[in-house]
C-alpha atoms as a PDB file:
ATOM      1  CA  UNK A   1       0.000   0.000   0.000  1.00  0.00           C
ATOM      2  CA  UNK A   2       1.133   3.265  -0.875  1.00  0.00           C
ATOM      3  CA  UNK A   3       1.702   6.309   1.873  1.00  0.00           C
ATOM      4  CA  UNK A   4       0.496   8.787   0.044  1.00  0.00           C
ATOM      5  CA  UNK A   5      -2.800   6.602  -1.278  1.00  0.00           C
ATOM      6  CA  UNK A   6      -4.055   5.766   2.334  1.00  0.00           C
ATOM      7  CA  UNK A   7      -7.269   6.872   4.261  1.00  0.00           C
ATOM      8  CA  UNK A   8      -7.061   7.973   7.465  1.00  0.00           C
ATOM      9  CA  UNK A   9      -8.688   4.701   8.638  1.00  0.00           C
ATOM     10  CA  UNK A  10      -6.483   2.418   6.750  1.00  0.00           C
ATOM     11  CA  UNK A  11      -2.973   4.127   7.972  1.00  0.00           C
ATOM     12  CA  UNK A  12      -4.693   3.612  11.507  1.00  0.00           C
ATOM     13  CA  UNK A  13      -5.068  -0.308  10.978  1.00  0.00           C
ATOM     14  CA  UNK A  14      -1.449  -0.143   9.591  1.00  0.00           C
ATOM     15  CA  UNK A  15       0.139   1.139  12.302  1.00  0.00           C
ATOM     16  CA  UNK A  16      -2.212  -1.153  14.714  1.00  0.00           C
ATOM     17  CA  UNK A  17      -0.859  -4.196  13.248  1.00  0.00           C
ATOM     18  CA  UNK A  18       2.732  -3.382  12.963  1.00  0.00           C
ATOM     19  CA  UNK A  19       3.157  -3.036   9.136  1.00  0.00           C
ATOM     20  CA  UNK A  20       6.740  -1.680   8.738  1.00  0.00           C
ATOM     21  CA  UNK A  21       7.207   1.259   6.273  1.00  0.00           C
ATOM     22  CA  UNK A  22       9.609   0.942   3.578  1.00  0.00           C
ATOM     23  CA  UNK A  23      11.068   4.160   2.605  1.00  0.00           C
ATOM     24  CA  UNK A  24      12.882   4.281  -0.862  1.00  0.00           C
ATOM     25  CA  UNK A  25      15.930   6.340  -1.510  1.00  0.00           C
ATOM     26  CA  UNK A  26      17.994   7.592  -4.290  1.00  0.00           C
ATOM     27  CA  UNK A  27      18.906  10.526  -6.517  1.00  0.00           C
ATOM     28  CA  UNK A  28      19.101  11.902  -9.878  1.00  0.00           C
ATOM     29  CA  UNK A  29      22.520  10.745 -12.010  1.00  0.00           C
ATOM     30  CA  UNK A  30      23.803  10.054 -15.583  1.00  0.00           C
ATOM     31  CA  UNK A  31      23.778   6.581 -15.967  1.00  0.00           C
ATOM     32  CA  UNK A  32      25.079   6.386 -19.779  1.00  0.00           C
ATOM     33  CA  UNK A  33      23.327   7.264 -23.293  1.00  0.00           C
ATOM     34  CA  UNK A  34      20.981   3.914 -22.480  1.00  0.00           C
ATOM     35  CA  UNK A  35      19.899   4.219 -19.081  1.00  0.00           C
ATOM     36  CA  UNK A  36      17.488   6.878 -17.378  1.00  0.00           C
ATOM     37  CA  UNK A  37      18.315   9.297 -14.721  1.00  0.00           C
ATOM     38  CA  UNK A  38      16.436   7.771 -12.149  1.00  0.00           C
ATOM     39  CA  UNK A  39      17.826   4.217 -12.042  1.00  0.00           C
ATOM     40  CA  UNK A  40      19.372   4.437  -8.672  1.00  0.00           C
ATOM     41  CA  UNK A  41      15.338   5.676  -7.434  1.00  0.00           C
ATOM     42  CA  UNK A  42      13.342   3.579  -9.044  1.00  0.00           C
ATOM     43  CA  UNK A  43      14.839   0.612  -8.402  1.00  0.00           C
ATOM     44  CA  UNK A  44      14.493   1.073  -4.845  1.00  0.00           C
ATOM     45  CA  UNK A  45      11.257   2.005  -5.938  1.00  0.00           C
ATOM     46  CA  UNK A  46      10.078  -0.777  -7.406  1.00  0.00           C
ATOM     47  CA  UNK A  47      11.442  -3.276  -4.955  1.00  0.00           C
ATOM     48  CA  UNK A  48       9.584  -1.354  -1.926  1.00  0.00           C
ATOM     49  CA  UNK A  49       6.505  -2.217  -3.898  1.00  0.00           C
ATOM     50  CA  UNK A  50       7.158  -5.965  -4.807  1.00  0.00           C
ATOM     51  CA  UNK A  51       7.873  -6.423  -1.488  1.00  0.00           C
ATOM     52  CA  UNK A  52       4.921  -4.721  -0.294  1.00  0.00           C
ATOM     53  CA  UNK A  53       3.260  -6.935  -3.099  1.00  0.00           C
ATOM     54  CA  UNK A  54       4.198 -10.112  -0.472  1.00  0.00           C
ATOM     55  CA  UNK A  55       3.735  -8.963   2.565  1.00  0.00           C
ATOM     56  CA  UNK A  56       1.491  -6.479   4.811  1.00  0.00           C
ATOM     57  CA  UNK A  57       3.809  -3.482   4.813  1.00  0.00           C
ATOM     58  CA  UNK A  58       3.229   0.528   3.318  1.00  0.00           C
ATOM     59  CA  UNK A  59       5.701   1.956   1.008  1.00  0.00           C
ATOM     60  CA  UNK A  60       6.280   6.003   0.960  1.00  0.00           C
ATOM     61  CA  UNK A  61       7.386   7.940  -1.699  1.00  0.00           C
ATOM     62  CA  UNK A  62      10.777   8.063  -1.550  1.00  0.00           C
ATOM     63  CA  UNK A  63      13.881  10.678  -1.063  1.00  0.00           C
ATOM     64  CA  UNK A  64      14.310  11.730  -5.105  1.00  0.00           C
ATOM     65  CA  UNK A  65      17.143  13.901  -4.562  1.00  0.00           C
ATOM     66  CA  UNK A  66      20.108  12.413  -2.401  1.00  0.00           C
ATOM     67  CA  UNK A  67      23.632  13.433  -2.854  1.00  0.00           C
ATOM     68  CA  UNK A  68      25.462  12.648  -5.340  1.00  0.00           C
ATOM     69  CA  UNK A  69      29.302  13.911  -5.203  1.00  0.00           C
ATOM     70  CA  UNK A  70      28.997  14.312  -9.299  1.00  0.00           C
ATOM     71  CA  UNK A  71      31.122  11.801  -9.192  1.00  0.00           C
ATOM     72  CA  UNK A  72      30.177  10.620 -12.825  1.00  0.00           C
ATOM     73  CA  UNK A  73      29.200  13.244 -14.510  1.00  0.00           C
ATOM     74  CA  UNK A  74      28.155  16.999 -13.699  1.00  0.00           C
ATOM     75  CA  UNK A  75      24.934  18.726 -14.247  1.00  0.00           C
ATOM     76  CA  UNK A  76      25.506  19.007 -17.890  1.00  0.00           C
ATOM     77  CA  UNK A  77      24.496  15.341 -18.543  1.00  0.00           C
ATOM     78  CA  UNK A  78      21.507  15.387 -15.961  1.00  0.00           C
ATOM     79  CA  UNK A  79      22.976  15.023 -12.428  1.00  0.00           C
ATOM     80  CA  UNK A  80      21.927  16.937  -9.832  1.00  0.00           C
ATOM     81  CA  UNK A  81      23.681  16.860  -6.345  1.00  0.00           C
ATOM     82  CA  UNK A  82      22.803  18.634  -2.864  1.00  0.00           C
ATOM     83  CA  UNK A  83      24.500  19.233   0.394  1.00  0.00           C
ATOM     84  CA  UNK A  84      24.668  15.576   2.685  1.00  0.00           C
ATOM     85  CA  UNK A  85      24.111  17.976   5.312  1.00  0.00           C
ATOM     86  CA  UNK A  86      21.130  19.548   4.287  1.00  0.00           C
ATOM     87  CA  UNK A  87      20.145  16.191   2.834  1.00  0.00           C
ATOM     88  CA  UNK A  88      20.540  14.496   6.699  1.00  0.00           C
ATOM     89  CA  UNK A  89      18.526  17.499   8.150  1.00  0.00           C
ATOM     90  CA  UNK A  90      15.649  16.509   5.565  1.00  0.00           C
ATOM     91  CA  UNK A  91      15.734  13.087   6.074  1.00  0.00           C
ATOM     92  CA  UNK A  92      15.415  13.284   9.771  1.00  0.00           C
ATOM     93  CA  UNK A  93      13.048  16.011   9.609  1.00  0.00           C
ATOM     94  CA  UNK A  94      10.529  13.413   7.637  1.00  0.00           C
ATOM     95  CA  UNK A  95      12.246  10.206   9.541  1.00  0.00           C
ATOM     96  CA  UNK A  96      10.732  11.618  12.852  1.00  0.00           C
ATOM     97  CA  UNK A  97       7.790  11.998  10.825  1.00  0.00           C
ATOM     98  CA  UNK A  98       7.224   8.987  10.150  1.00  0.00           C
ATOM     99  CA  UNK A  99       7.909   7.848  13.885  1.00  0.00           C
ATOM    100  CA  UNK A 100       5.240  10.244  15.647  1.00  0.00           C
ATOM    101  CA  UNK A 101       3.040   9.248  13.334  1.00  0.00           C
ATOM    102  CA  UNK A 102       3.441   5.963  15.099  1.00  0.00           C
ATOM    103  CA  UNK A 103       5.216   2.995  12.350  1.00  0.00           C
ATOM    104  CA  UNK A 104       7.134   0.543  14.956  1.00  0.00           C
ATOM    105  CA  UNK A 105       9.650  -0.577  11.857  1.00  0.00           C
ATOM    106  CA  UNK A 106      10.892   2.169   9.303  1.00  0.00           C
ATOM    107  CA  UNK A 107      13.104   0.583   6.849  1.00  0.00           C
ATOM    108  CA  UNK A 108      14.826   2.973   4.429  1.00  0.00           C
ATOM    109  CA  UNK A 109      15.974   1.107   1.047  1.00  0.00           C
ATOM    110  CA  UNK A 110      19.265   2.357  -0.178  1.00  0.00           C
ATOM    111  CA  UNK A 111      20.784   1.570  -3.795  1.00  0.00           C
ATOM    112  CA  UNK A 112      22.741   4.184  -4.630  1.00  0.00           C
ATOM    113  CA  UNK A 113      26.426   3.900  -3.084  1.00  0.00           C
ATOM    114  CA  UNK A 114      25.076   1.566  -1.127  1.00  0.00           C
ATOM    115  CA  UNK A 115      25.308   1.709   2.795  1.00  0.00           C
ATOM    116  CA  UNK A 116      28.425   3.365   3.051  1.00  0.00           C
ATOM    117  CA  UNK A 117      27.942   6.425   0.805  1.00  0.00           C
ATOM    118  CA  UNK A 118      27.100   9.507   1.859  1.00  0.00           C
ATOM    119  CA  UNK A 119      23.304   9.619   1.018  1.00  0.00           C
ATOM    120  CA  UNK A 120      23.152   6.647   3.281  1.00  0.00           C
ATOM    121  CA  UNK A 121      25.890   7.409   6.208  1.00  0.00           C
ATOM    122  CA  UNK A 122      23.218  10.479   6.720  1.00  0.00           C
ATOM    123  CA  UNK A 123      19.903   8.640   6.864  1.00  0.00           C
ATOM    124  CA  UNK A 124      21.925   6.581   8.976  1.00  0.00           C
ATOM    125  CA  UNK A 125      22.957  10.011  11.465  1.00  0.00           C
ATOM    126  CA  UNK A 126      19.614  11.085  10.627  1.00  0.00           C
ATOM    127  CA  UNK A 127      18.002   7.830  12.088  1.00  0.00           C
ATOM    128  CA  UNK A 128      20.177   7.666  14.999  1.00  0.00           C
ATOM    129  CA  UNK A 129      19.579  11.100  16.415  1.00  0.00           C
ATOM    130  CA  UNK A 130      15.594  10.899  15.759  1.00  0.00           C
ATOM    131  CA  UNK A 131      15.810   7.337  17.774  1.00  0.00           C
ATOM    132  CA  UNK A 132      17.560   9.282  20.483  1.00  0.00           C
ATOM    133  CA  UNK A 133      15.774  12.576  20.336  1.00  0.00           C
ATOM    134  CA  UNK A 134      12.546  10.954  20.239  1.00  0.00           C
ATOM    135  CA  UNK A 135      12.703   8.562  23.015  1.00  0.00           C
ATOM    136  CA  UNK A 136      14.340  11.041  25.357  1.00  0.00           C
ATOM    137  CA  UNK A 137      11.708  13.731  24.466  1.00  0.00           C
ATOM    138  CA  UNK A 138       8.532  10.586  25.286  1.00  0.00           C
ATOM    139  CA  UNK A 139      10.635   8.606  28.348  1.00  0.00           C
ATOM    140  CA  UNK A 140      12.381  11.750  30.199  1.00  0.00           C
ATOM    141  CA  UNK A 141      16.303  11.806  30.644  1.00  0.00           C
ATOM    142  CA  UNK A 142      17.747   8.835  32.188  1.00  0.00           C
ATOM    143  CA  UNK A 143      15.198   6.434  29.788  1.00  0.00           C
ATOM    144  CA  UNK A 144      17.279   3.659  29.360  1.00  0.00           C
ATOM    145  CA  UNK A 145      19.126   3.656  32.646  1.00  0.00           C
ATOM    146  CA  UNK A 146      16.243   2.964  34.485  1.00  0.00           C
ATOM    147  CA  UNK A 147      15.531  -0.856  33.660  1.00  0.00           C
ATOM    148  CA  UNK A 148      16.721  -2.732  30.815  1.00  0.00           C
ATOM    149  CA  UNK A 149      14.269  -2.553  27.901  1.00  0.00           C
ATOM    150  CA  UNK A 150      12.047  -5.316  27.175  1.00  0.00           C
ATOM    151  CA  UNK A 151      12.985  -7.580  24.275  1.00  0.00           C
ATOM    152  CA  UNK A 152      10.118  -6.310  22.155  1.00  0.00           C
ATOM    153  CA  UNK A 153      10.906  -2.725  22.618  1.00  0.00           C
ATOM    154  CA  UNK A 154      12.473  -1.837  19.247  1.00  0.00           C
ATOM    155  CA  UNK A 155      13.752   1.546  20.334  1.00  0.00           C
ATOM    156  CA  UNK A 156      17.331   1.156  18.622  1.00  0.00           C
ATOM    157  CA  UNK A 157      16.254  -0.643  15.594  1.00  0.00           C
ATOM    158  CA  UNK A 158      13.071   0.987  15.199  1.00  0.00           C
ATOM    159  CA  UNK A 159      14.693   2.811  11.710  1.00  0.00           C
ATOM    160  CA  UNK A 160      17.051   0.669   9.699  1.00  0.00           C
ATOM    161  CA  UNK A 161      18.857   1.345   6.131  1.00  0.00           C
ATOM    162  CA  UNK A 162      19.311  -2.189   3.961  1.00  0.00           C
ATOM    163  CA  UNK A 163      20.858  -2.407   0.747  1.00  0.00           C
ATOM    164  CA  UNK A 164      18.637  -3.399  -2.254  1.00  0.00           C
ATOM    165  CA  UNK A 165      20.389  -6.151  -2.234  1.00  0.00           C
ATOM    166  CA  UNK A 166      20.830  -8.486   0.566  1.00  0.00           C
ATOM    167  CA  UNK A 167      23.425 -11.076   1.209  1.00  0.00           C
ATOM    168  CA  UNK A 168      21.420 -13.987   0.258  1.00  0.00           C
ATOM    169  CA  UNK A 169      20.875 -12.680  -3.103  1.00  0.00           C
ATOM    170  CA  UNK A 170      24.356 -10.893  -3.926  1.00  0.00           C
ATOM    171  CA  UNK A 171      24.767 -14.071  -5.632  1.00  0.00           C
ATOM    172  CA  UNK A 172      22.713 -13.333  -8.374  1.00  0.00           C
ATOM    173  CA  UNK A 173      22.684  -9.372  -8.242  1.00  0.00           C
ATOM    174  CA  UNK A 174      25.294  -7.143  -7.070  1.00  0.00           C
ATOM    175  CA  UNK A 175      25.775  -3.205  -6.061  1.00  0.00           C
ATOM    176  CA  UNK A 176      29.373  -2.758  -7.897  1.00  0.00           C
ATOM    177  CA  UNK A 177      28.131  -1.825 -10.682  1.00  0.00           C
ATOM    178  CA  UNK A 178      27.226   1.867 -12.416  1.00  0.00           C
ATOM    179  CA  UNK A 179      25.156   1.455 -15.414  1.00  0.00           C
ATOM    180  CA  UNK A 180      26.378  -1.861 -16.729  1.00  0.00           C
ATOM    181  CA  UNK A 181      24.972  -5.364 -17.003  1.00  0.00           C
ATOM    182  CA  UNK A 182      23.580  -5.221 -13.479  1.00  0.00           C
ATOM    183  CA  UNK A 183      21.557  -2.079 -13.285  1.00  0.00           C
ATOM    184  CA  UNK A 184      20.722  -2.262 -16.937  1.00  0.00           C
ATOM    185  CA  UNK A 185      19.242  -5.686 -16.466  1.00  0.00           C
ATOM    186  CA  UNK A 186      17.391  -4.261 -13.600  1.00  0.00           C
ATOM    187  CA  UNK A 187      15.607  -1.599 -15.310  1.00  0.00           C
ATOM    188  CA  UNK A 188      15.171  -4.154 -18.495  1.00  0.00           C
ATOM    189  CA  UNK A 189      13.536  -6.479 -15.878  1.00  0.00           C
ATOM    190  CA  UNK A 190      11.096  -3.704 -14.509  1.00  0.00           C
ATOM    191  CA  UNK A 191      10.878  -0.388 -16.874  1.00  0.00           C
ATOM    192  CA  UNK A 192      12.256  -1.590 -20.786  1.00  0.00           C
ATOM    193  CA  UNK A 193      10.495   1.061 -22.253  1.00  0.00           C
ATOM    194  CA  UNK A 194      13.069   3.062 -20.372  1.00  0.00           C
ATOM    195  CA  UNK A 195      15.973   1.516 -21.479  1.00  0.00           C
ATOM    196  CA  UNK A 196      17.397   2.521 -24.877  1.00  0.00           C
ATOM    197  CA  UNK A 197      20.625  -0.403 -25.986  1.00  0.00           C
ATOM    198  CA  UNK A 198      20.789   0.985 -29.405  1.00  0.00           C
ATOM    199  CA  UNK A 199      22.331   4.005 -27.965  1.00  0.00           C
ATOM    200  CA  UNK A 200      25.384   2.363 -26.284  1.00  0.00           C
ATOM    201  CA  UNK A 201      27.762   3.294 -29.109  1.00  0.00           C
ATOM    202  CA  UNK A 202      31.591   2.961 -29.466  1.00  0.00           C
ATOM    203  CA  UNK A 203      31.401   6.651 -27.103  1.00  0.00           C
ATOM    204  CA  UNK A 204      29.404   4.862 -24.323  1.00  0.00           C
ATOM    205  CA  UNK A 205      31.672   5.488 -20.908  1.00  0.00           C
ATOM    206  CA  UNK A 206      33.526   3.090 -19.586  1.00  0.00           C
ATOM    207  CA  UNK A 207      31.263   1.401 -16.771  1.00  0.00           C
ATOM    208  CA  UNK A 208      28.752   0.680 -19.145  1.00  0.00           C
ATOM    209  CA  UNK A 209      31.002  -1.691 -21.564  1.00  0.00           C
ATOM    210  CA  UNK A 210      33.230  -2.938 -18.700  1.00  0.00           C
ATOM    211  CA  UNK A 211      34.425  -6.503 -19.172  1.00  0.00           C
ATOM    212  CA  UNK A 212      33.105  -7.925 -15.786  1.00  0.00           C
ATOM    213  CA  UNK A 213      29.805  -5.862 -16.533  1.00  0.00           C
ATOM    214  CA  UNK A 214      28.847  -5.189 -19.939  1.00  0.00           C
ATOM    215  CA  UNK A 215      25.436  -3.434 -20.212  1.00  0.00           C
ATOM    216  CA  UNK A 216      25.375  -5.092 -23.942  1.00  0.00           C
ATOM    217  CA  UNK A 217      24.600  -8.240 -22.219  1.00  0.00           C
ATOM    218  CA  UNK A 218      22.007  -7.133 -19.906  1.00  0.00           C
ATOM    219  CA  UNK A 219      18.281  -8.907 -20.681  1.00  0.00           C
ATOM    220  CA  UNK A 220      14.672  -8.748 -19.208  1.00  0.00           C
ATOM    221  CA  UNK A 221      15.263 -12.185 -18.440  1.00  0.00           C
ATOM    222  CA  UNK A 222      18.070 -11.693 -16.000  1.00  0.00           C
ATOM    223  CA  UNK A 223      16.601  -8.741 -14.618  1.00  0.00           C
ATOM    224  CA  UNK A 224      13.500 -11.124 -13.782  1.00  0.00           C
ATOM    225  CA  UNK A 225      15.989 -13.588 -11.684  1.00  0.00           C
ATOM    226  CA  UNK A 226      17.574 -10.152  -9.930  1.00  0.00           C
ATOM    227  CA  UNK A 227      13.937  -8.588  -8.659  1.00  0.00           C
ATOM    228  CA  UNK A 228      13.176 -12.477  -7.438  1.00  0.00           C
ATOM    229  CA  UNK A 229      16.278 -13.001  -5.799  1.00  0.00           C
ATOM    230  CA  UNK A 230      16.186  -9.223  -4.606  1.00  0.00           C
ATOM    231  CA  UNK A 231      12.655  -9.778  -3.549  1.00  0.00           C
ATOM    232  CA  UNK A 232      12.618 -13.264  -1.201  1.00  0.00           C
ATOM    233  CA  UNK A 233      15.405 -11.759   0.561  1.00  0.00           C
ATOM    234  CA  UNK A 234      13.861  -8.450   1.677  1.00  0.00           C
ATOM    235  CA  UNK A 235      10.526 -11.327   2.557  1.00  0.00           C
ATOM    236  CA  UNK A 236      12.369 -12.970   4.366  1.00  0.00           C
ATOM    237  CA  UNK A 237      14.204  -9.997   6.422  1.00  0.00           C
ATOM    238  CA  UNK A 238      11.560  -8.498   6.979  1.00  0.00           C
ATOM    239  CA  UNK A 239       9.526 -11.694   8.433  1.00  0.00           C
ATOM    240  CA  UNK A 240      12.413 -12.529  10.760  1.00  0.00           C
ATOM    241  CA  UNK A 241      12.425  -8.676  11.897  1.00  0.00           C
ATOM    242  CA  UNK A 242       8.520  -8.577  12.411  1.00  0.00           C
ATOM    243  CA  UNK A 243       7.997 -11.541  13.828  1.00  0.00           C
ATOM    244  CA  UNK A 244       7.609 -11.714  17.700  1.00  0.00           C
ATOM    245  CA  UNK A 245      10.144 -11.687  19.984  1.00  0.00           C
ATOM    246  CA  UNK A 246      10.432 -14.341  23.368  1.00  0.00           C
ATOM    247  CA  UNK A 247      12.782 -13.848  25.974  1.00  0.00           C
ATOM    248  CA  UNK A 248      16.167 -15.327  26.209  1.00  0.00           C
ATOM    249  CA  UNK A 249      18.856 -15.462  28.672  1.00  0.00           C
ATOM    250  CA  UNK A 250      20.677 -13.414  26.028  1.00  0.00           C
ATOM    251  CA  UNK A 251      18.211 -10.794  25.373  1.00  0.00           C
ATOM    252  CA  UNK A 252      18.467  -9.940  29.204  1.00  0.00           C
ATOM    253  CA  UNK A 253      22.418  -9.825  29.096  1.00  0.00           C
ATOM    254  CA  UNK A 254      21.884  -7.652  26.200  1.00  0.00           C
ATOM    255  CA  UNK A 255      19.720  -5.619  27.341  1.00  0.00           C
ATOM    256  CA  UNK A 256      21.678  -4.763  30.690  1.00  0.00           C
ATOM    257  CA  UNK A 257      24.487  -3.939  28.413  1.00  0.00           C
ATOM    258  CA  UNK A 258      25.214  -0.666  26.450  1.00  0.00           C
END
């Protein structure tokens, strides 16, 4: 189910039952003559809504305009790129959003540069401080010393960034990759009328005609086995991070320890 598509009444029965909220993000970057500007967003895109597709979860609309370093190209061919620091302030700004308006899970989906780049490192800051900030402003100071949290109280997991794709399907798809066999196949599996081959001339840039990741090569057909693979991994995430937690002779060591 889409955020912005919900009635009052049905984001209520959402949050009731725990649906998590998948939050895509991405930005706006060349990626080659045969690829659109969007890849890095819709992908996350369209696996937030597969996903939802399989299980009982509500997808927003996603962060369009994450930072992007113009590392591959400058705002002649397309890219546009905005301060990570501005870009964290927004993110948390709509992050703590999204937690007053009560979602236990908030899972942000991150493609481009995967976890480590700077779009993500800030959700990540961004998700951290609203976890913090938030808590403190409903518990009082001294929250956590007090007791040690129950094992179903989610407080410092309650927003999470993932890769698009997880370990168990890294096999078959793969984040290395700008534009070439891997992305193009993605888009070819989800959006073809997007994709344009015919333009990848002897000019193409590099990444796209790489030897370990030719976009020539790229077909609907392997995009299909990416988005499956891509898919039954975020399924099954996601089940093992909904599902209910008993206590363990762990969980209290754990949760006596900081």
């Amino acid at each position: 189910m889409q955020l912005q598509h919900l009635l009052p009444h049905q984001l209520q029965q959402a949050i009731r039952q725990g649906w998590p909220l998948l939050v895509p993000a991405g930005c706006i970057e060349y990626h080659g003559p045969h690829l659109p500007l969007g890849v890095d967003t819709l992908i996350v895109e369209e696996l937030c809504s597969r996903v939802a597709r399989r299980v009982d979860a509500v997808v927003a609309p996603p962060f369009w305009y994450g930072p992007t370093g113009y590392a591959v190209t400058g705002p002649d061919q397309g890219t546009v790129d905005v301060s990570t620091e501005r870009f964290g302030r927004h993110a948390k700004d709509v992050l703590g959003a999204f937690w007053d308006i009560g979602f236990k899970w908030i899972i942000v989906c991150q493609h481009h540069q995967s976890v480590d780049g700077p779009e993500a490192l800030a959700i990540r800051q961004a998700a951290a401080e609203v976890a913090f900030e938030k808590t403190l402003a409903e518990r009082g100071k001294g929250w956590w010393g007090r007791n040690p949290l129950p094992v179903d109280d989610n407080v410092f997991e309650r927003i999470q960034v993932w890769p698009s794709v997880l370990p168990p399907a890294d096999k078959v798809a793969t984040l290395s990759d700008h534009a070439g066999f891997y992305e193009t196949a993605l888009i070819l599996g989800a959006r073809p009328d997007l994709v344009d081959l015919d333009r990848l001339g002897m000019n193409a840039p590099w990444y796209t005609h790489a030897s370990s990741s030719s976009a020539r090569r790229a077909t609907q057909e392997a995009g299909a086995r990416m988005w499956s693979a891509m898919v039954d991994a975020w399924v099954d995430k996601l089940a093992a991070l909904t599902k209910p937690r008993r206590p363990t002779p762990k969980d209290v060591t754990i949760t006596g320890l900081f």
